[in-house]
N, C-alpha and C. Protein backbone atom coordinates (compact mmCIF):
# COMPACT_ATOMS: atom_id res chain seq x y z
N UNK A 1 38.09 -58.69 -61.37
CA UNK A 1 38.29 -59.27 -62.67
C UNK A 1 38.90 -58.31 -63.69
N UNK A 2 38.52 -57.31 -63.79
CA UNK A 2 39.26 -56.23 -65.03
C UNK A 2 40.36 -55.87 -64.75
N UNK A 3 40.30 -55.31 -62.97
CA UNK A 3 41.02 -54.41 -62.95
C UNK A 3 42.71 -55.41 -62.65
N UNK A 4 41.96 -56.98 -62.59
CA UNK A 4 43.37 -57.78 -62.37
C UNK A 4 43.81 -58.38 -63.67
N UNK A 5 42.99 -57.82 -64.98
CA UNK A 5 43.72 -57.86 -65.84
C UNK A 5 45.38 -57.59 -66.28
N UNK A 6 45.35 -56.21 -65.73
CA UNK A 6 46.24 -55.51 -65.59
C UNK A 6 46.47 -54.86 -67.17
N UNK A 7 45.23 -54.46 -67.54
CA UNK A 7 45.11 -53.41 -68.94
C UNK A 7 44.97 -51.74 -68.47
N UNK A 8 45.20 -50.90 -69.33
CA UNK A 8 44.97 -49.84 -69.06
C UNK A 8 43.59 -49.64 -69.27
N UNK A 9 42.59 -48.64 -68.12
CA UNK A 9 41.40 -48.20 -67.85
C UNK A 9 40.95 -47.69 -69.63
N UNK A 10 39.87 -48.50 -70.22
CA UNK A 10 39.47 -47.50 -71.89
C UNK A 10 38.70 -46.32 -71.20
N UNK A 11 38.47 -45.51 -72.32
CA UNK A 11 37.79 -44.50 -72.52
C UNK A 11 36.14 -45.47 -72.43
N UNK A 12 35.36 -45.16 -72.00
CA UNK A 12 33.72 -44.87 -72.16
C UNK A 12 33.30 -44.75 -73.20
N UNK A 13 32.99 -45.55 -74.13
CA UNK A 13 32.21 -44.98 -75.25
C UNK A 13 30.82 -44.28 -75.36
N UNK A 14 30.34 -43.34 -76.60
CA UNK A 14 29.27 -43.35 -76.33
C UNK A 14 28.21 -44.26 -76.56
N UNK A 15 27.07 -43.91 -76.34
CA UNK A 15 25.63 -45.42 -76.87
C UNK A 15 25.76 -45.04 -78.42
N UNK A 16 24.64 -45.69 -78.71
CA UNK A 16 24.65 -45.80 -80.24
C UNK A 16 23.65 -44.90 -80.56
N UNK A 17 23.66 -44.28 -81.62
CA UNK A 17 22.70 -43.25 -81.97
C UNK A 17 21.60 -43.42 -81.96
N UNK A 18 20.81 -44.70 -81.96
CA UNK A 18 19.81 -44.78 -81.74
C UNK A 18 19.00 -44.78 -80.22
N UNK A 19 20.24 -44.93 -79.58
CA UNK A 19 20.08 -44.62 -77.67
C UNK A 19 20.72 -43.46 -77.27
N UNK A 20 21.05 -42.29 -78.37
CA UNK A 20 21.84 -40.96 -77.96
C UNK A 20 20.24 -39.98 -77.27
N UNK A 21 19.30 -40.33 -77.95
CA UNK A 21 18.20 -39.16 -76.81
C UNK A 21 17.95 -39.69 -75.84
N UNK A 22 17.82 -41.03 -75.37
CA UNK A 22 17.66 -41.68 -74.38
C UNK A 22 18.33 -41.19 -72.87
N UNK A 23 19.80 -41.25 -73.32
CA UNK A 23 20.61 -41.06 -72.19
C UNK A 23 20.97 -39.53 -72.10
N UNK A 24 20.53 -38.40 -73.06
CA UNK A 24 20.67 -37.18 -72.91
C UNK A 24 19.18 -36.55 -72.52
N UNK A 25 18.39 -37.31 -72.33
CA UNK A 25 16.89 -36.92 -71.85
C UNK A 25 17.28 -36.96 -70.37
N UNK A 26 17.19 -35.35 -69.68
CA UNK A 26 16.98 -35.43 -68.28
C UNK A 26 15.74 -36.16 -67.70
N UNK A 27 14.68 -35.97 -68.32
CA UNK A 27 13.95 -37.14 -67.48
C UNK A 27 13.49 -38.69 -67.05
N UNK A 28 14.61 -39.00 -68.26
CA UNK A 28 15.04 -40.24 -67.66
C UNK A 28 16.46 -40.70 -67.08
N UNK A 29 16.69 -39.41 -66.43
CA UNK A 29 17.78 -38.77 -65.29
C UNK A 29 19.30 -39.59 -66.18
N UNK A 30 19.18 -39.29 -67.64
CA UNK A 30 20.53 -40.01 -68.48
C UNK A 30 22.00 -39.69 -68.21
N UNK A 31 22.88 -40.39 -68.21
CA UNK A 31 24.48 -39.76 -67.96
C UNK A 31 24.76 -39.13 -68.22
N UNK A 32 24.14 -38.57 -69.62
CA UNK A 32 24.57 -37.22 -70.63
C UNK A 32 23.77 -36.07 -70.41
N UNK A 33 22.65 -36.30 -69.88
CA UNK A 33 21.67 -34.98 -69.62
C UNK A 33 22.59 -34.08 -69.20
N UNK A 34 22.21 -32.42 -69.25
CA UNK A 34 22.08 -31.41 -68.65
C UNK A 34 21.93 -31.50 -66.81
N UNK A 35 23.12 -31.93 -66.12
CA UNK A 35 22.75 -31.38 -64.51
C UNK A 35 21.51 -30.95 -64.08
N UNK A 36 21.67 -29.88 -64.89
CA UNK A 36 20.77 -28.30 -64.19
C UNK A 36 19.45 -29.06 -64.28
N UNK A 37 19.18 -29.54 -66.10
CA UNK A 37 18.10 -30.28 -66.43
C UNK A 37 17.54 -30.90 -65.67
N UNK A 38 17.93 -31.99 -65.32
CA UNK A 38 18.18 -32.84 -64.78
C UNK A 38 17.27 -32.76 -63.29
N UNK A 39 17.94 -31.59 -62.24
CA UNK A 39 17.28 -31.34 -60.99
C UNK A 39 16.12 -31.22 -60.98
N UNK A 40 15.83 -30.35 -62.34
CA UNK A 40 14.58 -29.52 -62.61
C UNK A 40 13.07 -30.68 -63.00
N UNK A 41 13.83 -31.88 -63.91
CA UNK A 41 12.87 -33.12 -63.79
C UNK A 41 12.72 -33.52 -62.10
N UNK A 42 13.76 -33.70 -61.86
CA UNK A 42 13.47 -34.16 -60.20
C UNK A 42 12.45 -33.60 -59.43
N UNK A 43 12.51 -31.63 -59.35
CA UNK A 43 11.79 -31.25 -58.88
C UNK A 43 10.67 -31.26 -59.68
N UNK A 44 9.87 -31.64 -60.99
CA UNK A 44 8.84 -31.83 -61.13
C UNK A 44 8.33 -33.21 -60.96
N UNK A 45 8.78 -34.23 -60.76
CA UNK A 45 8.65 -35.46 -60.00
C UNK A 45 8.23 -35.36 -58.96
N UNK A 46 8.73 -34.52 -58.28
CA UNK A 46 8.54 -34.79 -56.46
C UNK A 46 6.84 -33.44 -56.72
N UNK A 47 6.81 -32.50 -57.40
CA UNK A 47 5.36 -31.73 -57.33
C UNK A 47 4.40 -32.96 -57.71
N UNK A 48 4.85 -33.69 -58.81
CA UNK A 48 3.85 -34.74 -59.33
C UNK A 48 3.44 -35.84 -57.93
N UNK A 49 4.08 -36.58 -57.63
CA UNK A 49 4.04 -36.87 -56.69
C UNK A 49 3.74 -36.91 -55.05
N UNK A 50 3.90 -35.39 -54.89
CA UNK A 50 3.48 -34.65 -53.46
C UNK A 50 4.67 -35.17 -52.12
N UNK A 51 6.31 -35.22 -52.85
CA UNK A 51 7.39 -35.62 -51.79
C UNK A 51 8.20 -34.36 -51.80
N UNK A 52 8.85 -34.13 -51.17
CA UNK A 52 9.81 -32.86 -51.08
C UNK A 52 11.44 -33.58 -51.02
N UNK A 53 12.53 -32.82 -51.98
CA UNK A 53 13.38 -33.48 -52.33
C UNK A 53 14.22 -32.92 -50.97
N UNK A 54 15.15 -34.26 -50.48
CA UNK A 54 15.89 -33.30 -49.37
C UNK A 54 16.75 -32.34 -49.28
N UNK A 55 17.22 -30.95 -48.64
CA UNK A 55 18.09 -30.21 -49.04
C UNK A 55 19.50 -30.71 -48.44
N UNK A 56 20.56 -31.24 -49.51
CA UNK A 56 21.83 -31.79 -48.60
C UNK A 56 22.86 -30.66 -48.71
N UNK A 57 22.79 -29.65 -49.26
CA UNK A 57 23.53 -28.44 -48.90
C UNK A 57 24.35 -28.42 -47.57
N UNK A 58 22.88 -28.45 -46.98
CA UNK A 58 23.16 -28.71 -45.32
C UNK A 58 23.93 -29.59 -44.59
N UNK A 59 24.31 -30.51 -45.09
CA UNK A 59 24.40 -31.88 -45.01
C UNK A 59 25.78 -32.01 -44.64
N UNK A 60 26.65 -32.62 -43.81
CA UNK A 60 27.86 -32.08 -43.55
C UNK A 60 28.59 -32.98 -44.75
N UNK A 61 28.10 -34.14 -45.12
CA UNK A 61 28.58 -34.42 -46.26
C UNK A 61 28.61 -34.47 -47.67
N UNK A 62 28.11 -33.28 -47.67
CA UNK A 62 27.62 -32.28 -49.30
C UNK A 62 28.95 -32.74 -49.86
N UNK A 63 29.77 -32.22 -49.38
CA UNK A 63 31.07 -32.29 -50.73
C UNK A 63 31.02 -33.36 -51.10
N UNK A 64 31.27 -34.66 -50.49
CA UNK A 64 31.55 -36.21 -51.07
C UNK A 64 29.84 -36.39 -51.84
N UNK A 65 28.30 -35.98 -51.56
CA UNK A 65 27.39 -36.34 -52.00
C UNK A 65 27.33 -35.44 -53.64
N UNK A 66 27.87 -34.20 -53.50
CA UNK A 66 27.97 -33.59 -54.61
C UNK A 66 28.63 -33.94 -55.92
N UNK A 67 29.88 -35.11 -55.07
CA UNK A 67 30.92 -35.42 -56.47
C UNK A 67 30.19 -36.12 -57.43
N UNK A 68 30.59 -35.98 -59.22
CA UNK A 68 29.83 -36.45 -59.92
C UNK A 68 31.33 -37.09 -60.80
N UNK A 69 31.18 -37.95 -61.74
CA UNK A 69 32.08 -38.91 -62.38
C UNK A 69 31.64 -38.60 -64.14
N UNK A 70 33.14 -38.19 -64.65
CA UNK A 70 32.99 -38.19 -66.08
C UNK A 70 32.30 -38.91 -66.50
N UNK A 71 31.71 -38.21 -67.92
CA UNK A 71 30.32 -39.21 -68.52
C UNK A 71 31.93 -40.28 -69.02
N UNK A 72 32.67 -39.39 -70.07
CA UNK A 72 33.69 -40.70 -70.49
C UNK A 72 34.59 -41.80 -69.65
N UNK A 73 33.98 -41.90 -68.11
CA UNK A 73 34.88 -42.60 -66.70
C UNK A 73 34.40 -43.67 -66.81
N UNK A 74 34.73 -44.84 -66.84
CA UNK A 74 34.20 -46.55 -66.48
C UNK A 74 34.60 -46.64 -65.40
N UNK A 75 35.42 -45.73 -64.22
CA UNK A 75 35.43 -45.96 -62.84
C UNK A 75 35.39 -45.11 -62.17
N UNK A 76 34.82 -44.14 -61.00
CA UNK A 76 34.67 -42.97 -60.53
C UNK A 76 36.20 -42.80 -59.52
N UNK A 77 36.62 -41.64 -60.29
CA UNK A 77 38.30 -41.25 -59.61
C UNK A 77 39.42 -42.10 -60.39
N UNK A 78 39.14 -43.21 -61.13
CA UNK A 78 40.12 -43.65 -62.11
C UNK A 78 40.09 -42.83 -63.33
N UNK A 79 41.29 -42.73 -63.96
CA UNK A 79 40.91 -41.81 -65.39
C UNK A 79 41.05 -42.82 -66.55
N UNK A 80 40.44 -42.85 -68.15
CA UNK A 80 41.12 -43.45 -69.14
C UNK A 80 42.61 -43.47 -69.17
N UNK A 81 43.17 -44.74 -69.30
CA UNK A 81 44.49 -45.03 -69.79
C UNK A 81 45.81 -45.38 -68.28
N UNK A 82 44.99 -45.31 -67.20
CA UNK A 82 45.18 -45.86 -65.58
C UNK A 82 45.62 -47.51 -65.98
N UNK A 83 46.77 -47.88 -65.20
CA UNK A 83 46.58 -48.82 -65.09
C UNK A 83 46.97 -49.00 -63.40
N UNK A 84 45.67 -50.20 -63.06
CA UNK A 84 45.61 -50.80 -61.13
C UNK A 84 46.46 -51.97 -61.28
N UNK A 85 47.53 -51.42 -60.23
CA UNK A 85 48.47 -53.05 -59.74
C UNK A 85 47.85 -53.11 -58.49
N UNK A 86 47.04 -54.22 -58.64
CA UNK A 86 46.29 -54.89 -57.44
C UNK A 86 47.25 -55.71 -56.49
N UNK A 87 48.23 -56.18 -56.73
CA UNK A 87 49.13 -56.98 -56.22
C UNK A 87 50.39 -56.11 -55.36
N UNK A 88 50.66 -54.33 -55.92
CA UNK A 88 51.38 -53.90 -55.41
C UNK A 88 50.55 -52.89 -54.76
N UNK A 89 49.58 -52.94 -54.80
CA UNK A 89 48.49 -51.59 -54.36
C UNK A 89 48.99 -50.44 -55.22
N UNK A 90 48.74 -50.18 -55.95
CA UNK A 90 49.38 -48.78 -56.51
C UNK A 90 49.09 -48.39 -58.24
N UNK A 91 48.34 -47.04 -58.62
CA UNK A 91 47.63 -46.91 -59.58
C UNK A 91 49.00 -46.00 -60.45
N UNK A 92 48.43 -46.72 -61.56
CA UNK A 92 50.13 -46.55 -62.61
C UNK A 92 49.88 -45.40 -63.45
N UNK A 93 50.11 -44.08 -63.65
CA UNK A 93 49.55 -43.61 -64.61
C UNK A 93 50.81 -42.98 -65.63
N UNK A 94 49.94 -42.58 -67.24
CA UNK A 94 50.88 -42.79 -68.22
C UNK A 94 51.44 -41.29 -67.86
N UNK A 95 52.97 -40.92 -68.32
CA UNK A 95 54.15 -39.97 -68.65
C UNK A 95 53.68 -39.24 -69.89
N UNK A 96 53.04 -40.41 -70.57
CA UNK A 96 52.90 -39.20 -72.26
C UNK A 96 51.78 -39.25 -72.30
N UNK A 97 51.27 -38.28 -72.87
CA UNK A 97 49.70 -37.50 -72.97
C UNK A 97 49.05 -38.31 -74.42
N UNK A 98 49.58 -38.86 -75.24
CA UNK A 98 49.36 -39.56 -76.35
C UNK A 98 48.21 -40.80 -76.04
């Protein structure tokens, strides 16, 4: 449906200030939190709890599990201002930086 609009991808806005601690609170694991934060709630979740988080380091597919998506992205690997021709297969992107 959007993307056969055929508009260019917007920017992400942010929430509204009254939902800005919300989504920057790592422990309610928010888009905006701190990463690092972030793990560090996890790993006190899993002590609270008594689970052990898995290590995917190891994992042969760490790189693809590691990728993370701009907080300002409405599509992961599309950028703001993209436009998708669904009809020709092929992602249009703009010449001027404006």
């Amino acid at each position: 449906p959007f993307l056969m609009s055929g508009e260019a991808i917007p920017k992400r806005l942010l929430p509204g200030e009254d939902l800005l601690p919300y989504y920057t609170d790592a422990s309610n694991r928010g888009y905006l939190a701190d990463p690092d934060k972030v793990q560090a709630a996890r790993l006190g979740l899993a002590k609270k709890y008594g689970y052990s988080i898995p290590d995917i380091t190891t994992d042969t597919l760490f790189k693809m599990l590691a990728q993370r998506k701009d907080p300002r992205q409405i599509f992961f690997g599309l950028s703001p201002g993209w436009v998708v021709n669904m009809a020709d297969k092929k992602i249009l992107k703009p010449t001027d930086d404006k």
